[in-house]
Protein backbone atom coordinates (compact mmCIF):
# COMPACT_ATOMS: atom_id res chain seq x y z
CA UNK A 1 7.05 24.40 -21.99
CA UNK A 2 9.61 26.21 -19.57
CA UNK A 3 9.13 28.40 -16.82
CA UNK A 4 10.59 30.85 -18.13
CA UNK A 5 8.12 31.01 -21.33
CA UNK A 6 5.36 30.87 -18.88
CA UNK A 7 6.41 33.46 -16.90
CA UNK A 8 6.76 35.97 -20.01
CA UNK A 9 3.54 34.48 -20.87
CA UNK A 10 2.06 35.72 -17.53
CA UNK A 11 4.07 39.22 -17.74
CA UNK A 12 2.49 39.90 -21.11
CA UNK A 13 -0.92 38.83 -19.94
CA UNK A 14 -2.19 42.39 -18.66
CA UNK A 15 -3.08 45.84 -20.51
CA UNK A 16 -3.12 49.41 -19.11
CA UNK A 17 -6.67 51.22 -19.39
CA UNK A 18 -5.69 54.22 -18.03
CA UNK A 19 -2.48 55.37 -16.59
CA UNK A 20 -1.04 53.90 -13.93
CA UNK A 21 2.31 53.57 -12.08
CA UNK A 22 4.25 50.03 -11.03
CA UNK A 23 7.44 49.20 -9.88
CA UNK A 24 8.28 52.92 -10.79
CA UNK A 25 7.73 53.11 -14.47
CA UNK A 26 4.37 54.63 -15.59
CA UNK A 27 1.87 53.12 -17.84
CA UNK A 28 -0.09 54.86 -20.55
CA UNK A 29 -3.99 52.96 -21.50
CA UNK A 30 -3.01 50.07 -24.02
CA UNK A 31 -0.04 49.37 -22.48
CA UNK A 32 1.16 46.19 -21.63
CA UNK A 33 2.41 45.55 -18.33
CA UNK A 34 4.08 42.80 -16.85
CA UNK A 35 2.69 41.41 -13.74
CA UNK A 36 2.58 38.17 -12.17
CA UNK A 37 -0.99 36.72 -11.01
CA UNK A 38 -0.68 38.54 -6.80
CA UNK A 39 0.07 42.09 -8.25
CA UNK A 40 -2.85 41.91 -11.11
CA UNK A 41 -5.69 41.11 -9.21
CA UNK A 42 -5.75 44.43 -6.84
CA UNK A 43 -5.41 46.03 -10.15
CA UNK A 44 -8.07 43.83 -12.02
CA UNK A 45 -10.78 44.83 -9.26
CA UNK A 46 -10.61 48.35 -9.76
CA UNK A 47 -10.59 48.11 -13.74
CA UNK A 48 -7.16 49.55 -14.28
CA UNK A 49 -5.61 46.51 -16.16
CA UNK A 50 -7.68 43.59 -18.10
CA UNK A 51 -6.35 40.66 -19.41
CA UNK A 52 -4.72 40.53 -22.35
CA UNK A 53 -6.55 38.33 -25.44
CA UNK A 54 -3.23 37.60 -27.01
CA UNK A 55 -1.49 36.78 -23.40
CA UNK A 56 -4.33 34.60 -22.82
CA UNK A 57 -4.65 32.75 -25.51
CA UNK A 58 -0.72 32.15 -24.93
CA UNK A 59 -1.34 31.35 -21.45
CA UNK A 60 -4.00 28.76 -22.16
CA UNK A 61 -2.06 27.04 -24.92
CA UNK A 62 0.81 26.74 -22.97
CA UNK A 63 -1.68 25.23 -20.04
CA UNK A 64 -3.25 22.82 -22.57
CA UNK A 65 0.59 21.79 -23.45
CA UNK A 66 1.78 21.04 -19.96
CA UNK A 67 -1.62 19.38 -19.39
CA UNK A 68 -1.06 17.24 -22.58
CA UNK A 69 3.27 16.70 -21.79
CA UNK A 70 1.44 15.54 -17.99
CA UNK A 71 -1.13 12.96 -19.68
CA UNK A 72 2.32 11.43 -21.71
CA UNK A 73 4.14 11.23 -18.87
CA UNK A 74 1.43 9.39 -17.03
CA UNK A 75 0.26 7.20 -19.96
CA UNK A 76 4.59 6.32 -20.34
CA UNK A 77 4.46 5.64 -16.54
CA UNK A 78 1.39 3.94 -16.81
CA UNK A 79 2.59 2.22 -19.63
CA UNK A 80 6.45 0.84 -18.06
CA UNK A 81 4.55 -0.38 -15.01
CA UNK A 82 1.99 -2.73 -16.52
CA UNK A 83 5.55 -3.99 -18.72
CA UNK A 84 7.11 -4.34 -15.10
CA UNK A 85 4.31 -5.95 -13.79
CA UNK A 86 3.64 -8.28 -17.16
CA UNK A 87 7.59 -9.08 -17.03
CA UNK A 88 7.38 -9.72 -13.50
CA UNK A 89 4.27 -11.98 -13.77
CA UNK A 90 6.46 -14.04 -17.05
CA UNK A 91 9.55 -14.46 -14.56
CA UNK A 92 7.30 -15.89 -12.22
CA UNK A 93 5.37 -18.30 -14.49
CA UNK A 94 8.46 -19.59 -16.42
CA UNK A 95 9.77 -19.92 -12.70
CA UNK A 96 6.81 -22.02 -11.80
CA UNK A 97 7.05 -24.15 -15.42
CA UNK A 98 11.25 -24.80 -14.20
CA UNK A 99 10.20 -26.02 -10.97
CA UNK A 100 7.60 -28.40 -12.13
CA UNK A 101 9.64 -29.54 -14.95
CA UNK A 102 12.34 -30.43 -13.15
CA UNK A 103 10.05 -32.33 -10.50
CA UNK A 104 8.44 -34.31 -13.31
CA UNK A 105 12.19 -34.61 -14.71
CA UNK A 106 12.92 -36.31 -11.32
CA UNK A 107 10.08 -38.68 -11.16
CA UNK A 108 10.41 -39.79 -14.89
CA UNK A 109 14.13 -40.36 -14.08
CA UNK A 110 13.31 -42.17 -10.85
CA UNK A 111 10.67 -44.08 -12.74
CA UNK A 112 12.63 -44.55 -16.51
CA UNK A 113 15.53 -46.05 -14.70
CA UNK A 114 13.67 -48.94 -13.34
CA UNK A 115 11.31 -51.05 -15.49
CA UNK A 116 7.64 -51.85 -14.59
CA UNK A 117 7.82 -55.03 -12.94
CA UNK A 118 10.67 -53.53 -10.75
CA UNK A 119 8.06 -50.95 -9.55
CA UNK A 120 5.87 -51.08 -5.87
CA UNK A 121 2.54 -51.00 -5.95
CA UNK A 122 3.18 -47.54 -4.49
CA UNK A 123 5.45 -46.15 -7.23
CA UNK A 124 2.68 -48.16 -9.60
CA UNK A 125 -0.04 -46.31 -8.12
CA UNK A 126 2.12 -42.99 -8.95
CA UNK A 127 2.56 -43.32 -11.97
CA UNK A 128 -0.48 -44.35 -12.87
CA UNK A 129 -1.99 -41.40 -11.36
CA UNK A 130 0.74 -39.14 -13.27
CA UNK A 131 -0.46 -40.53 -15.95
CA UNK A 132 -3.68 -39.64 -15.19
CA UNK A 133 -5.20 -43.30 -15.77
CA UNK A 134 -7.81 -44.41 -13.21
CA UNK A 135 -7.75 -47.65 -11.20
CA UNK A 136 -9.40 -49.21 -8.58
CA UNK A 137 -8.34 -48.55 -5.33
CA UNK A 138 -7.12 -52.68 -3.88
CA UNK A 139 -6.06 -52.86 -7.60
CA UNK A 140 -2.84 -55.57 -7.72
CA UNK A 141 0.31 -55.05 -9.08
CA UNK A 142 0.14 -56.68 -12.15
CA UNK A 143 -3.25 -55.01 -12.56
CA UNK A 144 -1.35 -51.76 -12.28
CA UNK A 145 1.42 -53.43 -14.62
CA UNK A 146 -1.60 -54.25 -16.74
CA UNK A 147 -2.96 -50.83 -16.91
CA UNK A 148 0.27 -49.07 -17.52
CA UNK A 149 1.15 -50.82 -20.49
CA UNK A 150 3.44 -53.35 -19.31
């Protein structure tokens, strides 16, 4: 809602009971008068204005609508941040899945471009481990060779 419609909403949201003079215009019992919340309450104290049931009801829909257009716009913000942070935390991950690829890609092409037998034991050992096959630590080349499916 606007501030405008609340404000009408708060000028509407006081009657006369008796008469009564503000701003320079006098004000007969039933009257409604329009006030904003500082000039009502000297007025509510001593009886000569109560609030209006109409004006209020108006007053507390249009309270229960900004409360209701606040929850949207924190459930949207809400909302766009845990899409930031989910896209940001899928950047990173296929970030993560390129960097690893491409160091596998380098030791498969390091290893693929050589055969077995033209493998150290070293680049033996690291490929078996790559592989994730288990061998004995003072295990020989052509164990390794073995092993590997050479």
């Amino acid at each position: 809602m606007t501030s405008i419609k609340k404000a009408i909403v708060l000028a509407l949201a006081y009657t006369a009971t008796r008469t009564i003079r503000h701003n320079g215009e006098r004000y007969q019992d039933g009257d409604l008068i329009n006030l904003d919340d500082r000039f009502a309450k000297p007025l509510l104290e001593c009886g000569a204005v109560v609030v209006d049931a109409k004006a209020l009801a108006a007053r507390a829909a249009l309270d229960n609508q900004a409360d209701l257009e606040q929850q949207a716009l924190e459930a949207e913000r809400r909302a766009k941040a845990e899409a930031d942070a989910l896209a940001k935390a899928e950047a990173e991950r296929a970030e993560r899945e390129a960097q690893q690829a491409k160091a596998e890609g380098q030791s498969e092409q390091h290893t693929e471009s050589k055969t077995l037998s033209d493998l150290t034991v070293p680049e033996l050992k690291a490929l078996a481990t790559e592989r994730k096959i288990d061998f004995p630590s003072r295990a020989t080349r052509a164990d390794l060779i073995a092993l590997l499916g050479g």
